[in-house]
C-alpha atoms as a PDB file:
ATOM      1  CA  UNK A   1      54.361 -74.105-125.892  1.00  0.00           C
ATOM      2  CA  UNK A   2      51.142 -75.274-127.169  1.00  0.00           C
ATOM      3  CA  UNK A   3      50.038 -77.885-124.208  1.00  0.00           C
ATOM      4  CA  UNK A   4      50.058 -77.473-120.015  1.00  0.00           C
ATOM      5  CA  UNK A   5      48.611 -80.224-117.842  1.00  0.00           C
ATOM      6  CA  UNK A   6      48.294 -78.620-114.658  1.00  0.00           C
ATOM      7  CA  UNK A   7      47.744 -80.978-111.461  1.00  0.00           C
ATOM      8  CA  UNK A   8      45.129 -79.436-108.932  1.00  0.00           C
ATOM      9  CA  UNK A   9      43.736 -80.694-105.671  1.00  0.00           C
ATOM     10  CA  UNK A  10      41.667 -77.173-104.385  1.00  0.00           C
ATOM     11  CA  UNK A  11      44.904 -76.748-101.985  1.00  0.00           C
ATOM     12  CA  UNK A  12      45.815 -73.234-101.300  1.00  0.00           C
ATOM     13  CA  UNK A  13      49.604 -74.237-103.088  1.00  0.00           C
ATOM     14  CA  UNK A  14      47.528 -76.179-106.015  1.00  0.00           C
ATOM     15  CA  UNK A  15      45.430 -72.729-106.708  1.00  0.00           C
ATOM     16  CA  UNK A  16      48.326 -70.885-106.597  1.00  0.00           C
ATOM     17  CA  UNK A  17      49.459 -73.536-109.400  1.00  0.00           C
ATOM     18  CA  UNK A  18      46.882 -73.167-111.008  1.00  0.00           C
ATOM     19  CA  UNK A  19      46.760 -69.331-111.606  1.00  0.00           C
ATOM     20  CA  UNK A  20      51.124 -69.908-112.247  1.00  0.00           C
ATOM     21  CA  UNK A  21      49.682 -72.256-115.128  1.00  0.00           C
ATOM     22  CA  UNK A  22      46.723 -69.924-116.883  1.00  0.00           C
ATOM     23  CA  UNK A  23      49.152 -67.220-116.815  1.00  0.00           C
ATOM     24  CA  UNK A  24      52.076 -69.081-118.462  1.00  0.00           C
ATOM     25  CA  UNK A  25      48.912 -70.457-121.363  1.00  0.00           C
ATOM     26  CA  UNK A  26      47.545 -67.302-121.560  1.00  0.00           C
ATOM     27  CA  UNK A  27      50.831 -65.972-122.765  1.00  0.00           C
ATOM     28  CA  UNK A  28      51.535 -68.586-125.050  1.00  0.00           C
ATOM     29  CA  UNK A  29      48.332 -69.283-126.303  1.00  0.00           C
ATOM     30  CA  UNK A  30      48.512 -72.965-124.991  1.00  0.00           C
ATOM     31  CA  UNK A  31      45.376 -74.921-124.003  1.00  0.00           C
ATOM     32  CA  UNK A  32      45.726 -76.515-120.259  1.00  0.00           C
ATOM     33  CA  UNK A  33      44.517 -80.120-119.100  1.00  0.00           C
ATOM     34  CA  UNK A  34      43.545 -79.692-114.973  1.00  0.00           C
ATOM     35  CA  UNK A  35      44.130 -82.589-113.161  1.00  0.00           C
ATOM     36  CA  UNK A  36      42.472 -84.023-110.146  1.00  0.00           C
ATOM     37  CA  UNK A  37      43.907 -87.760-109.051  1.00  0.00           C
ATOM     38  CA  UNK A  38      41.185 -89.549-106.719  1.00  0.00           C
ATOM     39  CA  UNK A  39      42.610 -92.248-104.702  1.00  0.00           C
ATOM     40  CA  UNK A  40      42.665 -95.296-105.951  1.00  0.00           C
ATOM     41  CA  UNK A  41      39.536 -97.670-104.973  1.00  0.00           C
ATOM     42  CA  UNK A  42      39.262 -98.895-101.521  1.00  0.00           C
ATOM     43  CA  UNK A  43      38.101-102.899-101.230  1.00  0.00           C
ATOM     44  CA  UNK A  44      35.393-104.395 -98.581  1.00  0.00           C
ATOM     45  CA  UNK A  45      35.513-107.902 -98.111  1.00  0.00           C
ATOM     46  CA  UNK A  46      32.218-109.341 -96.835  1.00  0.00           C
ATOM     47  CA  UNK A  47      33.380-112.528 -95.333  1.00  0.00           C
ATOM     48  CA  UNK A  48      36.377-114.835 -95.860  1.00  0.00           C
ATOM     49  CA  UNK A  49      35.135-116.688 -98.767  1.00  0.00           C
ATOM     50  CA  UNK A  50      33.076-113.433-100.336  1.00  0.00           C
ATOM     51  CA  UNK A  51      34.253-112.057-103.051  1.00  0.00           C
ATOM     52  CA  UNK A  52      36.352-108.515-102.674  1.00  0.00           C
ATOM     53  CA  UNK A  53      33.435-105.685-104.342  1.00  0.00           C
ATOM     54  CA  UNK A  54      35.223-101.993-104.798  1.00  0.00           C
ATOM     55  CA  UNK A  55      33.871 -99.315-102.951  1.00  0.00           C
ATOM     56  CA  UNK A  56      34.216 -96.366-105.450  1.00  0.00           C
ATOM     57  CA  UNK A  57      34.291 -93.041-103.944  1.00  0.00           C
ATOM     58  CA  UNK A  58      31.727 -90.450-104.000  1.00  0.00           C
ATOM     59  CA  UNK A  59      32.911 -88.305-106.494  1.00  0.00           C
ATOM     60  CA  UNK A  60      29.879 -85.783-105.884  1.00  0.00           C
ATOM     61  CA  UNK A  61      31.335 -85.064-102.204  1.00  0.00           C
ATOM     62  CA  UNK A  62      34.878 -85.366-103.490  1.00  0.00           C
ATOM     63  CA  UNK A  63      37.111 -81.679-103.156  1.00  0.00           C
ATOM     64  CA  UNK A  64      37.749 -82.886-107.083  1.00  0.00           C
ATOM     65  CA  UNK A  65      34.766 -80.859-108.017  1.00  0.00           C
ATOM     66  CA  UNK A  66      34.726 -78.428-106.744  1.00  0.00           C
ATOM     67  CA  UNK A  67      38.504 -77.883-107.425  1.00  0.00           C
ATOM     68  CA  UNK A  68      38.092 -78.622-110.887  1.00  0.00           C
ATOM     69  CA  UNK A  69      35.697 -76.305-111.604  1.00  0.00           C
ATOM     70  CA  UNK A  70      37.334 -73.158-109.553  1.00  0.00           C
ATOM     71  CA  UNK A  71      40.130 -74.328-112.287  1.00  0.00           C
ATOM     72  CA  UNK A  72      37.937 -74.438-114.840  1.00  0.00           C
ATOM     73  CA  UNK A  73      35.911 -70.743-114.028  1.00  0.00           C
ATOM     74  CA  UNK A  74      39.958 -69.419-113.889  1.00  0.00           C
ATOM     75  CA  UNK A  75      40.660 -70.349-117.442  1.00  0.00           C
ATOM     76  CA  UNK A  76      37.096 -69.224-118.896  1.00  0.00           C
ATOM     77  CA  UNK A  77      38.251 -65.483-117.254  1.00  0.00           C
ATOM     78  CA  UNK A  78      41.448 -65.443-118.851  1.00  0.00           C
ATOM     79  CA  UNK A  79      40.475 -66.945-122.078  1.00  0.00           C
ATOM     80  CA  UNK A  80      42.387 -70.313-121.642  1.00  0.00           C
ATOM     81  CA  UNK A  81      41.239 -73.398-123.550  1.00  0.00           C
ATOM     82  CA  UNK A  82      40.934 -76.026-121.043  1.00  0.00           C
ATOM     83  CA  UNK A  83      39.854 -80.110-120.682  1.00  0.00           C
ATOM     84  CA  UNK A  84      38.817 -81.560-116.923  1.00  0.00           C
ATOM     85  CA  UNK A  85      40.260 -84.524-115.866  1.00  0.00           C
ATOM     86  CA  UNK A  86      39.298 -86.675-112.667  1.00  0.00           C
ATOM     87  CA  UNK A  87      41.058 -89.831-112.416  1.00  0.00           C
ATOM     88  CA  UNK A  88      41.448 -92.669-110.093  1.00  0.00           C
ATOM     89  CA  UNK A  89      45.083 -93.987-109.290  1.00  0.00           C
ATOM     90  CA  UNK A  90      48.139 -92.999-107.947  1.00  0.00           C
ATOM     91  CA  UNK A  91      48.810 -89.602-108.205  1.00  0.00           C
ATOM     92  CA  UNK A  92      52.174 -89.564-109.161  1.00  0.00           C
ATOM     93  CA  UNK A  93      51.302 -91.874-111.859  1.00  0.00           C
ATOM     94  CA  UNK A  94      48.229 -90.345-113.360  1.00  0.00           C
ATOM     95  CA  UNK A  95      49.930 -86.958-113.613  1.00  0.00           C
ATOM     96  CA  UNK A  96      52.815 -87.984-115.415  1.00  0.00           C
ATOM     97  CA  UNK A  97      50.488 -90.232-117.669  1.00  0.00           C
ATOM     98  CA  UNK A  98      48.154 -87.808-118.762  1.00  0.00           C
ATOM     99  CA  UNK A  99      51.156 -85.043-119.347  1.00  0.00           C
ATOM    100  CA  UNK A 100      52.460 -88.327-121.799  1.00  0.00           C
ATOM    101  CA  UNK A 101      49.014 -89.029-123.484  1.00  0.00           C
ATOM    102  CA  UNK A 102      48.439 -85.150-124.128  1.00  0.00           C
ATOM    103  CA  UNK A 103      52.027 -84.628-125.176  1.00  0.00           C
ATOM    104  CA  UNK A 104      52.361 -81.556-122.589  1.00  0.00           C
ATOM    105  CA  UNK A 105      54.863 -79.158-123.113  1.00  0.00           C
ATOM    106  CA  UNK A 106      55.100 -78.835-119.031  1.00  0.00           C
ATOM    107  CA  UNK A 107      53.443 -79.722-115.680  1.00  0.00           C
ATOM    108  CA  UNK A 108      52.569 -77.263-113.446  1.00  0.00           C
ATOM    109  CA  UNK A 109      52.347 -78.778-110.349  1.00  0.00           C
ATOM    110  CA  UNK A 110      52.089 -77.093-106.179  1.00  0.00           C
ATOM    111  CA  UNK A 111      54.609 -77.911-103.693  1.00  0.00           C
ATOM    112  CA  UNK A 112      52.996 -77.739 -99.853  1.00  0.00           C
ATOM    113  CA  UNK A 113      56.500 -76.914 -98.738  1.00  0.00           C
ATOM    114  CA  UNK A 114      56.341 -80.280 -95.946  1.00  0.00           C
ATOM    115  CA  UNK A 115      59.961 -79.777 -95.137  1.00  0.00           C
ATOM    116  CA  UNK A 116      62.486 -82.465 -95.471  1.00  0.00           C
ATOM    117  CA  UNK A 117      61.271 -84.979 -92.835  1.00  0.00           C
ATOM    118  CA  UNK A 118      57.234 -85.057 -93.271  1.00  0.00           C
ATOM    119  CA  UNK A 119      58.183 -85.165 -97.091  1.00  0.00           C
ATOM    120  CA  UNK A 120      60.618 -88.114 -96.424  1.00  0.00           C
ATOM    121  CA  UNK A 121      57.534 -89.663 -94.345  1.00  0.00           C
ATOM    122  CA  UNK A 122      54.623 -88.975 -96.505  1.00  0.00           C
ATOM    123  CA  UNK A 123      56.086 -88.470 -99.775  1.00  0.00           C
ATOM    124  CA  UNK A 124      56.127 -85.514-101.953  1.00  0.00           C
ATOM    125  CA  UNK A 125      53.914 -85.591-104.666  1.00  0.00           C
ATOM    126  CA  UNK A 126      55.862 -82.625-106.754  1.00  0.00           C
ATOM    127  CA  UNK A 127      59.284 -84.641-106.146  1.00  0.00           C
ATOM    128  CA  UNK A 128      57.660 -87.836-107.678  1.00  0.00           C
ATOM    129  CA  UNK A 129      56.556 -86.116-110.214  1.00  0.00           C
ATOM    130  CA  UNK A 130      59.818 -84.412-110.944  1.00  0.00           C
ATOM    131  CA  UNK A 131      61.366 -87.854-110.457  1.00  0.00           C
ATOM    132  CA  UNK A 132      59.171 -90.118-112.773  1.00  0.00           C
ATOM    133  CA  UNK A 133      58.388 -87.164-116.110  1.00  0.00           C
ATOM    134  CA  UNK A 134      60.020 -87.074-119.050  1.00  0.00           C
ATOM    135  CA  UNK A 135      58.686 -83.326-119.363  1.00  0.00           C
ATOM    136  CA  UNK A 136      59.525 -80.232-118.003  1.00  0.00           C
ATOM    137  CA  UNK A 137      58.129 -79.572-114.373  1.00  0.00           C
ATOM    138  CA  UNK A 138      57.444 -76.064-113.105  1.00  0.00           C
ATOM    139  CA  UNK A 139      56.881 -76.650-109.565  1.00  0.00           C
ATOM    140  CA  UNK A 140      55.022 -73.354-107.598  1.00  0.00           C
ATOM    141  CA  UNK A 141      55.770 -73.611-103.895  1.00  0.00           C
ATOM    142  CA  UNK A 142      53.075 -72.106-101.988  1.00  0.00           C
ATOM    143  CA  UNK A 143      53.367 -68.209-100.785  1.00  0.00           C
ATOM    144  CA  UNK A 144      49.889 -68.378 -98.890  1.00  0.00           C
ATOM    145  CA  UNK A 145      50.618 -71.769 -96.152  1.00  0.00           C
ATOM    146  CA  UNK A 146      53.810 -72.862 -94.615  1.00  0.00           C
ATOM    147  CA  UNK A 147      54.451 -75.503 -92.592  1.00  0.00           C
ATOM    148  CA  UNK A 148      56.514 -74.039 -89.772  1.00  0.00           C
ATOM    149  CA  UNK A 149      60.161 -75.627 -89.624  1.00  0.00           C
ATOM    150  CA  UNK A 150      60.470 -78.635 -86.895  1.00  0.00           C
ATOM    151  CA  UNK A 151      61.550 -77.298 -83.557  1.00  0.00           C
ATOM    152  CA  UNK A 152      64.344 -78.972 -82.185  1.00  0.00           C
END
């Protein structure tokens, strides 16, 4: 294993990812690729015949920092070699795309645990991704936060 692109979003199941992921490189001497997927750009439309202008998020006040580099600090202390990247899309999408472009080995990737309906409401990031790659998938569902099961 010589390449792990490991998806983070400062979560408490993403960190716990994350420290899944430096372990695994650590013990096979792979470098790891963090990734942080911003949302795709939002549009304003001034008027009906103005033209549509992006409104780019503010990556300085974006979790994406600070997540990244909590990552990156992680990686340093184990003696990881490590790349940042902070992309805008969809997240399923950019994941799997970068794990392509960097020919990854795996994706480590956190699971929030949502429980069949909320995940069949919102989505599941960590299913999409299992769904869309190519690549292996390791995905770490979260010891530290649990979404209680649905009373009925």
């Amino acid at each position: 294993m010589k390449h792990i692109v490991i998806a983070t979003d400062g979560s408490p199941t993403a960190v716990e990812a994350v420290d899944v992921g430096i372990e695994l490189a650590a013990e096979q001497g792979a470098e790891v690729a963090f990734v942080h997927v911003l949302p795709a750009d939002d549009y304003l439309v001034a008027g009906r015949l103005a033209p549509v202008l992006p409104k780019p998020h503010n990556v300085e006040m974006d979790e994406s920092e600070t997540a990244l580099r909590d990552a990156a600090d992680k990686a340093e202390a184990a003696g990881v070699q490590y790349t940042l990247e902070r992309i805008s899309g969809d997240t399923v999408d950019e994941i799997v795309a970068v794990a392509d472009s960097a020919e990854a080995d795996l994706i480590v990737i956190g699971s929030r645990g949502r429980g069949p309906v909320t995940s069949a409401l919102l989505g599941s990031v960590s299913k999409g991704v299992l769904g869309e790659s190519r690549r292996p998938v390791l995905v770490v569902r979260g010891t530290l936060e649990r979404e209680p099961a649905p009373t009925l």
